[in-house]
C-alpha atoms as a PDB file:
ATOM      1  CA  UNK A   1     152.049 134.897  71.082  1.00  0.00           C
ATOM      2  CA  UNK A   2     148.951 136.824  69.592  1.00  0.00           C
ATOM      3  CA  UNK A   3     146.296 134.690  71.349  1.00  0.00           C
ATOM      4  CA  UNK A   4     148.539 135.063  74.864  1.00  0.00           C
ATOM      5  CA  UNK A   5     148.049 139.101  74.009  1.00  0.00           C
ATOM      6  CA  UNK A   6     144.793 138.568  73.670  1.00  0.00           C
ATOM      7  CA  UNK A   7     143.824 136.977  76.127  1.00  0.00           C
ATOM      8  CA  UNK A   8     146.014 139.269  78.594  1.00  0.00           C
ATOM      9  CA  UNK A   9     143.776 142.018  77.211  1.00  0.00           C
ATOM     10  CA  UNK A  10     140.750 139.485  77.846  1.00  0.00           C
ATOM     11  CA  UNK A  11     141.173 139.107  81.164  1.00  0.00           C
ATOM     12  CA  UNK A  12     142.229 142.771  82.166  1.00  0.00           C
ATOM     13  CA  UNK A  13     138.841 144.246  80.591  1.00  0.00           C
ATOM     14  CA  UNK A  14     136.526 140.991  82.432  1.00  0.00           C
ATOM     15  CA  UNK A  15     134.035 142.424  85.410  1.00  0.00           C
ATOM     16  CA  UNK A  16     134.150 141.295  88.586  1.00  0.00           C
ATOM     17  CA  UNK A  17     130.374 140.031  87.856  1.00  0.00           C
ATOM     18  CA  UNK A  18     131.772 138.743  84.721  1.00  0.00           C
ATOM     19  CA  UNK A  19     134.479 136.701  86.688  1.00  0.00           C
ATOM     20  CA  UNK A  20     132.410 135.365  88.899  1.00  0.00           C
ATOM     21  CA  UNK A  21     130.058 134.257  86.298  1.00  0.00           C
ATOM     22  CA  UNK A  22     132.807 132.299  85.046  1.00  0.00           C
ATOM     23  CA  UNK A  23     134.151 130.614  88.066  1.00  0.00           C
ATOM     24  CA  UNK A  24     130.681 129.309  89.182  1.00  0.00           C
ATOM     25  CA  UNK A  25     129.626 128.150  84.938  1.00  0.00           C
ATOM     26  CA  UNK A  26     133.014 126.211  85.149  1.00  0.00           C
ATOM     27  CA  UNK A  27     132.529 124.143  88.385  1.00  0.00           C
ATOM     28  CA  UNK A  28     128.360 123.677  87.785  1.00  0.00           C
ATOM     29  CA  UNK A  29     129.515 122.384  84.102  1.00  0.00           C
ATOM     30  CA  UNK A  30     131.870 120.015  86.137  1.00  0.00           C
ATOM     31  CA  UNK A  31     129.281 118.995  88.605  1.00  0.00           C
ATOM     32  CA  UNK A  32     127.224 118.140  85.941  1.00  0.00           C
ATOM     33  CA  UNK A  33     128.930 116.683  83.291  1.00  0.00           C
ATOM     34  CA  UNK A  34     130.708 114.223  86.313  1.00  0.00           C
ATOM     35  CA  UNK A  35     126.665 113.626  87.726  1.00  0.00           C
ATOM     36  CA  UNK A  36     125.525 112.375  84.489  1.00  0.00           C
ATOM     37  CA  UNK A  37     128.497 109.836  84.113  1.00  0.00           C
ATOM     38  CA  UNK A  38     127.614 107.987  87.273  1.00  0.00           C
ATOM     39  CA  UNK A  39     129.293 106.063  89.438  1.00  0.00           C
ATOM     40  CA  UNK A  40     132.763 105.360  87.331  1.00  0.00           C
ATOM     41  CA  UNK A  41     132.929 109.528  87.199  1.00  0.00           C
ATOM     42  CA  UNK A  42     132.767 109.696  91.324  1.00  0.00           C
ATOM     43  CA  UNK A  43     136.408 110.770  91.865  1.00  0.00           C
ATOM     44  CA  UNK A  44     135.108 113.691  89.159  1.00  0.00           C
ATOM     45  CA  UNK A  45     132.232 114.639  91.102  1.00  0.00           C
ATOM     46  CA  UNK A  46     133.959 114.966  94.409  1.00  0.00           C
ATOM     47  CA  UNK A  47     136.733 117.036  92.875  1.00  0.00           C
ATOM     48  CA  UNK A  48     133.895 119.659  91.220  1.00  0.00           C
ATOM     49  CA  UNK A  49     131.856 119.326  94.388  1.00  0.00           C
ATOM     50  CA  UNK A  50     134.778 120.830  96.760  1.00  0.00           C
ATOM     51  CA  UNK A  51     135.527 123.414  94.021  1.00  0.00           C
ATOM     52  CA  UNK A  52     131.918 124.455  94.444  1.00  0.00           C
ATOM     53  CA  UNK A  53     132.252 124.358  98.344  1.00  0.00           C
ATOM     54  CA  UNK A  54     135.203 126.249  98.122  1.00  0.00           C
ATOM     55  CA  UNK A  55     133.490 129.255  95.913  1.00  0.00           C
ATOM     56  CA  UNK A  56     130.660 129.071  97.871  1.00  0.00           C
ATOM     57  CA  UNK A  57     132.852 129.798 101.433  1.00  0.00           C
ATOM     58  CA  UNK A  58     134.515 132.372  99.282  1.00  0.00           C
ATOM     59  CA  UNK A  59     131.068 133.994  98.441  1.00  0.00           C
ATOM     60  CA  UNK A  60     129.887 133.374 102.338  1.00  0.00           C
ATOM     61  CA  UNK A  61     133.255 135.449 103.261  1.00  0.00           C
ATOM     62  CA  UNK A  62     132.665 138.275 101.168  1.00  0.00           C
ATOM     63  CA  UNK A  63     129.060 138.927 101.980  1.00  0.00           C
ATOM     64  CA  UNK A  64     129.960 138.398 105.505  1.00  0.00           C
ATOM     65  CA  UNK A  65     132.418 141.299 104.702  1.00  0.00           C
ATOM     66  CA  UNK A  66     131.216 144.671 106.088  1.00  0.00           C
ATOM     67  CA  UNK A  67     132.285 146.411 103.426  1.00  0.00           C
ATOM     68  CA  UNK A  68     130.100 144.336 100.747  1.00  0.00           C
ATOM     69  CA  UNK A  69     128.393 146.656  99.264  1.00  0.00           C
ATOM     70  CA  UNK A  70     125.326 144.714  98.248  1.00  0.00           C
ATOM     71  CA  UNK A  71     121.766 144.998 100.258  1.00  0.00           C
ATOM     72  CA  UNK A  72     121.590 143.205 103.485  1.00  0.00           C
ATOM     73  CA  UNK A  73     118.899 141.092 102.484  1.00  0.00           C
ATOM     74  CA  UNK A  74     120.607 139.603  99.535  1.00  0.00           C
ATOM     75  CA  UNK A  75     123.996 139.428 101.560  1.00  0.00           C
ATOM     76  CA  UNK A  76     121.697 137.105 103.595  1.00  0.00           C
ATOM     77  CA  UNK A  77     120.385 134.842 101.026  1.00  0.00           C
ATOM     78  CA  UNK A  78     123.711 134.016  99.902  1.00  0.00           C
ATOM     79  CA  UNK A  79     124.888 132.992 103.132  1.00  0.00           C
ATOM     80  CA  UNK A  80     121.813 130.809 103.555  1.00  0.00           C
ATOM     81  CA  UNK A  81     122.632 129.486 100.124  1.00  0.00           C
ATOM     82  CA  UNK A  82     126.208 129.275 101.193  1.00  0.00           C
ATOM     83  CA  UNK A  83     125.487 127.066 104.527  1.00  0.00           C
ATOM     84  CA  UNK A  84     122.642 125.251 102.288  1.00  0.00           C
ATOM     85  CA  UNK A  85     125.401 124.283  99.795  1.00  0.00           C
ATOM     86  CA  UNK A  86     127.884 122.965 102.572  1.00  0.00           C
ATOM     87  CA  UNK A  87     125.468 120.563 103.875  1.00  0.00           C
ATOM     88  CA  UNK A  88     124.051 119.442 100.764  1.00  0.00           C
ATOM     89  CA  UNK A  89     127.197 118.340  99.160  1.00  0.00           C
ATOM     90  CA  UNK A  90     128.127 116.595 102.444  1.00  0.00           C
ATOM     91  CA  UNK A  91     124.911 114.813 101.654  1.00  0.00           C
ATOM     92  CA  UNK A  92     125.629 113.649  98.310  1.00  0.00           C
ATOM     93  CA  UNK A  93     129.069 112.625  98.935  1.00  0.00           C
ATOM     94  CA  UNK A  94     127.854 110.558 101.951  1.00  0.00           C
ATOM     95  CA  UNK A  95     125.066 109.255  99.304  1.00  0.00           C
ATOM     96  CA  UNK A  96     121.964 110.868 100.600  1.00  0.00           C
ATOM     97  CA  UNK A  97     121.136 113.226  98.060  1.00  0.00           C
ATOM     98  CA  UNK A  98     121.240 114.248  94.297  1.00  0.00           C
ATOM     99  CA  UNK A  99     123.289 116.809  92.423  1.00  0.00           C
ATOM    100  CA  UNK A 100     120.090 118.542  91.200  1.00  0.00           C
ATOM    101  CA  UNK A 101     119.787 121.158  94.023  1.00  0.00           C
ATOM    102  CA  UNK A 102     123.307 121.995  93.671  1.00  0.00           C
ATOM    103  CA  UNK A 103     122.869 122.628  90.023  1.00  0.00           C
ATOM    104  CA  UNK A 104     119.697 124.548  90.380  1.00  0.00           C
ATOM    105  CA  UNK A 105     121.146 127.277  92.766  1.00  0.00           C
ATOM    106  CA  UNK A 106     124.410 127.495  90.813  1.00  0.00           C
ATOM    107  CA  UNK A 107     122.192 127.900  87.346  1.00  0.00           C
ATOM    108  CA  UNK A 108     119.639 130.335  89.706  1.00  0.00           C
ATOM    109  CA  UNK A 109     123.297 132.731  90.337  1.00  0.00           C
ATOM    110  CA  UNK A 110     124.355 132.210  86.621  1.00  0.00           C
ATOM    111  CA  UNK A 111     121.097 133.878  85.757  1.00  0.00           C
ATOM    112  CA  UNK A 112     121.244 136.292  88.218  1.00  0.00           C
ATOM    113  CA  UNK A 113     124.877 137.025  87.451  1.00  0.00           C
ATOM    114  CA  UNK A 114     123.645 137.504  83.619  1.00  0.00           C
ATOM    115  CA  UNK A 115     120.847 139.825  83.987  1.00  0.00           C
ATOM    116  CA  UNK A 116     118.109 137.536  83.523  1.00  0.00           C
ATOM    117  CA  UNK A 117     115.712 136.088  85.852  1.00  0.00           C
ATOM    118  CA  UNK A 118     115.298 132.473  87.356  1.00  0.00           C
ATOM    119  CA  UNK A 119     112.364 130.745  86.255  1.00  0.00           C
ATOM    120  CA  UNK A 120     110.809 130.087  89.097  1.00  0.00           C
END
């Protein structure tokens, strides 16, 4: 019963930011720990791959909101990066393309979500 307080508090005191940091570190980890297990991990990767497709329309929705309160010019990056991330996982589930981009852009928002910059 003490850790289910705890985490009750947990949760109630997380950011939005904080949240979101959360959601998209959980399905990259997933996309990459099923990438690096090959072919026997496929079921794996498609499973983490629509997770990330469906956080990424979620993300596409909400800076497609007009009440998003972030700058125009970001809200338009992340759609790009939204559309960007539909077609490329179509791609590597049809076997035309590698994980790595996926994992780049999700690590690219981790850092942005955390305060630090990408390395780019």
């Amino acid at each position: 019963m003490a850790q289910r307080a705890y985490s009750d508090t947990a949760s109630s005191t997380r950011t939005d930011r904080g949240t979101e940091y959360e959601i998209i570190a959980r399905v990259t980890y997933r996309i990459k720990q099923a990438a690096q297990q090959g072919k026997r991990a496929f079921p794996q990767l498609v499973a983490a791959l629509h997770d990330n497709r469906r956080l990424w329309t979620v993300l596409a929705a909400d800076v497609s909101a007009e009440e998003n309160g972030l700058p125009p010019e970001l809200r338009a990056r992340i759609f790009y990066l939204a559309e960007f991330m539909q077609e490329h996982t179509r791609n590597v589930l049809a076997g035309n393309a590698k994980v790595g981009p996926i994992l780049e852009i999700n690590t690219a928002i981790l850092k942005g979500l955390s305060g630090r910059r990408a390395n780019r």
